[in-house]
Protein backbone atom coordinates (compact mmCIF):
# COMPACT_ATOMS: atom_id res chain seq x y z
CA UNK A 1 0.00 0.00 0.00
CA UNK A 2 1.03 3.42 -0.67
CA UNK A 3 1.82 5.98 1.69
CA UNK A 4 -0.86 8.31 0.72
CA UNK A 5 -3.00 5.40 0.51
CA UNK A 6 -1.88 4.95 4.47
CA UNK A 7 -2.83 8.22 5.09
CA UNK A 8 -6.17 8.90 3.91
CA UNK A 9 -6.50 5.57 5.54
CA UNK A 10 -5.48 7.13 9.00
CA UNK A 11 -7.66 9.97 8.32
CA UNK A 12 -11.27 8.15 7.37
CA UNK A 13 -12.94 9.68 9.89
CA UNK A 14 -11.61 13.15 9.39
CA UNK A 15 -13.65 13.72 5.95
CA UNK A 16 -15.72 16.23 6.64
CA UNK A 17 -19.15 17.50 4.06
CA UNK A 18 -19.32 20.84 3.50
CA UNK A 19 -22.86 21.77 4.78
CA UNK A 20 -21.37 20.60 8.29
CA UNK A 21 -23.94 21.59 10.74
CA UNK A 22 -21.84 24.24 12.24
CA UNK A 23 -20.97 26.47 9.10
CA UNK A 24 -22.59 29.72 8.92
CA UNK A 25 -24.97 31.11 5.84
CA UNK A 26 -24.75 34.35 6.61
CA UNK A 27 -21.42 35.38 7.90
CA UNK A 28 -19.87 36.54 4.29
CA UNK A 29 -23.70 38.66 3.51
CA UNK A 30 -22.35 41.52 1.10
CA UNK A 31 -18.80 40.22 1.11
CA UNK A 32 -17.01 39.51 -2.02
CA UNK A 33 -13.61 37.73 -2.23
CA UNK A 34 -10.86 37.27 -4.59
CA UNK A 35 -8.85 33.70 -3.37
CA UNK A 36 -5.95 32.98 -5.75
CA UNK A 37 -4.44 29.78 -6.38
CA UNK A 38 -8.37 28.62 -6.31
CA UNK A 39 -9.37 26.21 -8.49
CA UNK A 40 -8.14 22.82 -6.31
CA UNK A 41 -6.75 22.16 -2.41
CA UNK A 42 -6.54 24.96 0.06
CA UNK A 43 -7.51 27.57 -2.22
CA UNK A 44 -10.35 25.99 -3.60
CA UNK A 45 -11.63 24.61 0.00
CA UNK A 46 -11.06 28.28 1.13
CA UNK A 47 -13.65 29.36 -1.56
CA UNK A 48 -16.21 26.68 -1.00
CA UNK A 49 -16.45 27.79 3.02
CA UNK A 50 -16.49 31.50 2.26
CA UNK A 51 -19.08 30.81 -0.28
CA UNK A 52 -21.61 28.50 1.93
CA UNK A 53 -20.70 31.53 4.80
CA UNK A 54 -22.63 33.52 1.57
CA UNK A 55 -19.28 35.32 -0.05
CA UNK A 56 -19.58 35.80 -3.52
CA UNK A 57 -15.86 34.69 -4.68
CA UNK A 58 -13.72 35.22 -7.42
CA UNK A 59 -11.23 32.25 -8.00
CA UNK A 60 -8.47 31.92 -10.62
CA UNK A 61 -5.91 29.46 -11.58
CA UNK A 62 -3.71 29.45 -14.28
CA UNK A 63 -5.33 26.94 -16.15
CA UNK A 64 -9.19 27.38 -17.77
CA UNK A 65 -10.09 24.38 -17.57
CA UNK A 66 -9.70 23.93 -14.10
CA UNK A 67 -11.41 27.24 -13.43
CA UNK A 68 -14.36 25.86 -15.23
CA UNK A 69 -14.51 22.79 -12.97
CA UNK A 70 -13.85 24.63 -10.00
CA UNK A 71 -16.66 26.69 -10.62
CA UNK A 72 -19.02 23.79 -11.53
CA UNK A 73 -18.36 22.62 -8.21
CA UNK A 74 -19.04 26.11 -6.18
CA UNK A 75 -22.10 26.61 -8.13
CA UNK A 76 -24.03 23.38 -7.85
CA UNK A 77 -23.61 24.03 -4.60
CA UNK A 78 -25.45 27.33 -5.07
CA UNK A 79 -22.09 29.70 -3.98
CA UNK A 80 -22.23 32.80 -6.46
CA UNK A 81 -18.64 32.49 -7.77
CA UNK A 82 -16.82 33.48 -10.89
CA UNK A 83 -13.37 32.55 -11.94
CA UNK A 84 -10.55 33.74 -14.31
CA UNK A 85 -7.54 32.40 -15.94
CA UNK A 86 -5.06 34.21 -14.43
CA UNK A 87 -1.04 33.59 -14.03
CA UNK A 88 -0.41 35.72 -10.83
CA UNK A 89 3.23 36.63 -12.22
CA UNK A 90 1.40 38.99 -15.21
CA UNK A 91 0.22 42.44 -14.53
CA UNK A 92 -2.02 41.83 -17.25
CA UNK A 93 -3.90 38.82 -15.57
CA UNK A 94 -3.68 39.96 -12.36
CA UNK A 95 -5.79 43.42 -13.49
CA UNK A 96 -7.99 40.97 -15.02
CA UNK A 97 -8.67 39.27 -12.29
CA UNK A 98 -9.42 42.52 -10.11
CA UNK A 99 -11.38 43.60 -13.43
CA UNK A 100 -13.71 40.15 -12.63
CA UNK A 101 -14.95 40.95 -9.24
CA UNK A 102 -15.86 44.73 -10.12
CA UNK A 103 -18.11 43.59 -13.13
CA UNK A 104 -19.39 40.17 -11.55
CA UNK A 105 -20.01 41.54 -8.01
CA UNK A 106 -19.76 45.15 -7.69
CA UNK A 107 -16.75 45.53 -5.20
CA UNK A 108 -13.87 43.67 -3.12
CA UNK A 109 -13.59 43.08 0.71
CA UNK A 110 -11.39 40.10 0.82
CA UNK A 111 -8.46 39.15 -0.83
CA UNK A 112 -6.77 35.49 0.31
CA UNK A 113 -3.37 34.75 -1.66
CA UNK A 114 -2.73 31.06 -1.63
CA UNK A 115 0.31 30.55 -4.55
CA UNK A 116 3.22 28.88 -4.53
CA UNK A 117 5.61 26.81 -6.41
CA UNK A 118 8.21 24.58 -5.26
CA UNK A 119 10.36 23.48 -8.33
CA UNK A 120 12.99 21.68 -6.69
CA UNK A 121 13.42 19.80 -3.07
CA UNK A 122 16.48 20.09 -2.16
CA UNK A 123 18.27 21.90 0.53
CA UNK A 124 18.92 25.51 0.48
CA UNK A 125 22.65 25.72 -1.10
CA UNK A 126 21.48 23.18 -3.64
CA UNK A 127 18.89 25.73 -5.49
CA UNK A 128 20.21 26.52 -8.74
CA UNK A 129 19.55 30.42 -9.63
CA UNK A 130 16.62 29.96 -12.38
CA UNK A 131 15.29 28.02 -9.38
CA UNK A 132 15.54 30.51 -6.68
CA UNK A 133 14.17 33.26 -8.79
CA UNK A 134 11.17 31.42 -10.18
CA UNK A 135 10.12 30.08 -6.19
CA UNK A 136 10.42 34.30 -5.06
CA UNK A 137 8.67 35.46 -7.87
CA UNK A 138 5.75 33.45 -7.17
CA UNK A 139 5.73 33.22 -3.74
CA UNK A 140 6.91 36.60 -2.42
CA UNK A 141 7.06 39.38 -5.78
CA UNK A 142 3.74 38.16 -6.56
CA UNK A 143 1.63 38.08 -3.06
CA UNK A 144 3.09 41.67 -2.54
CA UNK A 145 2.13 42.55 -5.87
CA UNK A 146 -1.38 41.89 -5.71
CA UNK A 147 -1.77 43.15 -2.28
CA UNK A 148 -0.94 46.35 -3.57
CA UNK A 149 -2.71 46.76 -6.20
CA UNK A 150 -6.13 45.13 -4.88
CA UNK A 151 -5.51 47.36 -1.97
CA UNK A 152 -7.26 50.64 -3.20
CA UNK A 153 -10.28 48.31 -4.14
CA UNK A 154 -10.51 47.40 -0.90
CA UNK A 155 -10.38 51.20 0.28
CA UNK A 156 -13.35 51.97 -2.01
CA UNK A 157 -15.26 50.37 0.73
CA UNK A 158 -14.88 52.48 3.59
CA UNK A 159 -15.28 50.05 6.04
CA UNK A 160 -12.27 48.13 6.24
CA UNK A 161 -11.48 45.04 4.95
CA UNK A 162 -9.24 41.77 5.02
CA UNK A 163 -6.10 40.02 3.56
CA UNK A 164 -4.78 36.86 3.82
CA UNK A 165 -1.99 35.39 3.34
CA UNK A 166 -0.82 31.45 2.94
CA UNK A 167 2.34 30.27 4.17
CA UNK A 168 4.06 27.09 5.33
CA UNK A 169 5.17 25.81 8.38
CA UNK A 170 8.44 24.82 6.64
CA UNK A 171 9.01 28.87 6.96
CA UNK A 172 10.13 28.16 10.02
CA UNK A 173 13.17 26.27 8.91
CA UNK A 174 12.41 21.98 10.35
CA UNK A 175 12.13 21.17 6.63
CA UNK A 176 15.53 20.51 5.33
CA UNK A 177 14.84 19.80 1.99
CA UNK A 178 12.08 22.41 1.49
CA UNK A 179 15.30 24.74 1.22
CA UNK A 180 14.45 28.05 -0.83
CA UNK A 181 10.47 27.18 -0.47
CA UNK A 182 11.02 27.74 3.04
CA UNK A 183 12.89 30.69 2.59
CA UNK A 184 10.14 32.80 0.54
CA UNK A 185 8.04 31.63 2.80
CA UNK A 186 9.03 33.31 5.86
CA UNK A 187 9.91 35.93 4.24
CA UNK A 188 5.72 36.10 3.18
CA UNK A 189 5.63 36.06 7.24
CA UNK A 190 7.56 39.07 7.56
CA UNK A 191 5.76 40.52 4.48
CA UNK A 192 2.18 40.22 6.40
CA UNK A 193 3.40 41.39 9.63
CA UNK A 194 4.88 45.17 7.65
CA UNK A 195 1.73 45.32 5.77
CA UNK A 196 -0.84 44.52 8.41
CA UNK A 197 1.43 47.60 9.94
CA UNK A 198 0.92 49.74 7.66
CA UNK A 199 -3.05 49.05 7.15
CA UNK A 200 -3.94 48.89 10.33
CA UNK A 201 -5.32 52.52 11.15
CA UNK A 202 -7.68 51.15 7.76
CA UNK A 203 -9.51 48.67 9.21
CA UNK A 204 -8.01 46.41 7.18
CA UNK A 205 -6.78 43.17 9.28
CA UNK A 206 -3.73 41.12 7.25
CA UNK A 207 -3.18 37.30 8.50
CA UNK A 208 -1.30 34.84 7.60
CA UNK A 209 -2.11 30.86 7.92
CA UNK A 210 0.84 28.19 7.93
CA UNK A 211 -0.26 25.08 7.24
CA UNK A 212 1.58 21.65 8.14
CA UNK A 213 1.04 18.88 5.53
CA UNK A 214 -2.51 19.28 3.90
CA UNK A 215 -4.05 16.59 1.82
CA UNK A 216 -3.58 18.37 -1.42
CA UNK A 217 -1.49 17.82 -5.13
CA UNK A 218 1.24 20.31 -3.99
CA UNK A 219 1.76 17.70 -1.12
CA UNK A 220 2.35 14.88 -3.46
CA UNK A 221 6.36 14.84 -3.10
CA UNK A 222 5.99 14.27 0.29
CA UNK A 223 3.25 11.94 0.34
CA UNK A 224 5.08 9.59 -2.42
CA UNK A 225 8.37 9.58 -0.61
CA UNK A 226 8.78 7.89 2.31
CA UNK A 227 11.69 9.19 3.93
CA UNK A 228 9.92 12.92 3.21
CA UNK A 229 6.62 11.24 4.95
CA UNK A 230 8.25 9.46 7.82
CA UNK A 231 10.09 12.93 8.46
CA UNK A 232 7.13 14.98 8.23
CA UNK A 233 4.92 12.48 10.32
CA UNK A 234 7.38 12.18 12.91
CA UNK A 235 7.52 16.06 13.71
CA UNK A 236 3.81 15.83 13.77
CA UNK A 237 2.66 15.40 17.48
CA UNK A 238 -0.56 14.28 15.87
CA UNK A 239 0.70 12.10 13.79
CA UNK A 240 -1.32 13.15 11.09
CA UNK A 241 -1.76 15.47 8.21
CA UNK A 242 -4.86 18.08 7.29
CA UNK A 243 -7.30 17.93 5.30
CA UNK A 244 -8.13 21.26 3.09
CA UNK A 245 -11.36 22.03 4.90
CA UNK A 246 -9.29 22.67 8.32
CA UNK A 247 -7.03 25.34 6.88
CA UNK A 248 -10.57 26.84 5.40
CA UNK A 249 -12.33 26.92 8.65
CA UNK A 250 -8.86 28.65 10.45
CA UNK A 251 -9.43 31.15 6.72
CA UNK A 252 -12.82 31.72 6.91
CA UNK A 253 -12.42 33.01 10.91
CA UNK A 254 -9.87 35.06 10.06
CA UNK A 255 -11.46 37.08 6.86
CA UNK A 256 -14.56 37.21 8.95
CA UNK A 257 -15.55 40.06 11.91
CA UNK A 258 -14.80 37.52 13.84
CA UNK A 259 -11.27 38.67 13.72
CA UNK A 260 -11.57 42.10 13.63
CA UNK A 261 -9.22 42.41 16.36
CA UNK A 262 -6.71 40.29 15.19
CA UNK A 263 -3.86 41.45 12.68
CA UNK A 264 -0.55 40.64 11.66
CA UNK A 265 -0.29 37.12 13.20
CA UNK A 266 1.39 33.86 11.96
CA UNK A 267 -1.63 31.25 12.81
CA UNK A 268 0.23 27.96 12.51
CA UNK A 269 -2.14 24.97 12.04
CA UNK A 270 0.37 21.94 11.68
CA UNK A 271 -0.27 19.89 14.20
CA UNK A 272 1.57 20.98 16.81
CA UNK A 273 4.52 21.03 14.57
CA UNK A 274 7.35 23.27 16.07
CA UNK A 275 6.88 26.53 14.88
CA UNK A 276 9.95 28.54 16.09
CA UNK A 277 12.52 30.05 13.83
């Protein structure tokens, strides 16, 4: 048996529907959110909670045809969604994407970036240039570009609003061979904490979420290898991984009013994974 046969195993009765009794329909009322990286895993989960909380959402991936099934998915389940092909790393795309949620839903109050790219594991000193520069662009140039630019949609509201940011708990250096993936992402860390400065007399509250290993494709490496699983599992006090929905419900608090006194923290939720740099 596989190892990510093993796990799912280990986590049968961890599957979760996502009418659960105890999610909201009303929370999101008026909202509208723009989730990137959206179309599968955390992003996507993150858009199917906001939307049965009764967000409109705006996803995008890089790919149309996932967009299409992604939003096949959100509306049979009666979430008002739209979606975009988008490659975060173009200005073009990205001012499509903003573009979207003005003419589908009027405005934007939320804006959840969950990217990132990992395209080589292997420790830090072992990253070839092309390598490094591809993993920042996506995971740090790009986040801070499209907070910045989505920011004075936000404003238009004048009410406040929210931003959040995904991470990893490999930013806090236990993952050896997540080298310059780990890097970027702390660095995303340090990029919430300045902005959620800077916006803070704004209303505007700016998270961040680090995950430990989800169920999700961009987890595959480590769920096919079994020294990377064993590692992983090991450092995991309990002993097992996430499934997408629990990063969406720790999401879905934190874009909510919920949170509205909560800004510029790090919420780990890898559990109980050490989380010290």
């Amino acid at each position: 048996m596989s190892q990510s046969k093993t796990l799912k195993k280990t986590n049968k009765d961890l599957s979760l529907v996502s009418g659960a009794k105890y999610i909201s329909k009303n929370r999101f009322d008026g909202k509208v959110a723009v989730i990137t990286g959206s179309s599968y895993g955390i992003g996507y989960s993150i858009a199917e909670r906001l939307g049965l909380e009764g967000c409109k959402v705006v996803i995008c991936s890089r790919k149309q045809e996932n967009v299409d099934v992604a939003l096949s998915k959100l509306k049979k389940q009666n979430i008002q969604a739209a979606g975009v092909q988008c490659h975060i790393s173009n200005a073009n795309d990205r001012e499509k994407l903003y573009k979207k949620a003005l003419e589908e839903f009027g405005g934007i109050n939320i804006f959840v970036s969950n990217v990132g790219v990992n395209p080589k594991i292997c420790p830090v000193l072992e990253c070839q240039e092309s390598e490094w520069d591809k993993t920042f662009d996506v995971n740090l140039k790009s986040p801070y570009l499209l907070a910045k630019e989505i920011l004075p949609y936000i404003k238009r509201n004048n009410n406040g609003g929210k931003m959040l940011f995904i991470s990893s708990i490999s930013a806090f250096g236990n993952i050896t061979e997540f080298g310059a993936y780990s890097v970027s992402k702390c660095a995303l860390n340090a990029l919430t904490k300045l902005i959620a400065g800077q916006l803070a007399e704004d209303n505007i509250q700016v998270n961040c979420i680090a995950p430990g290993l989800v169920d999700t494709p961009f987890a595959d490496a480590i769920f096919k290898t079994a020294r990377f699983y064993e590692q992983t599992i090991n450092s995991t006090p309990m002993r097992r991984y996430a499934e997408p929905h629990e990063i969406a419900g720790v999401a879905a608090f934190l874009v909510s009013d919920d949170a509205s006194y909560i800004t510029g923290e790090i919420i780990v939720a890898a559990g109980g994974m050490s989380s010290r740099l």
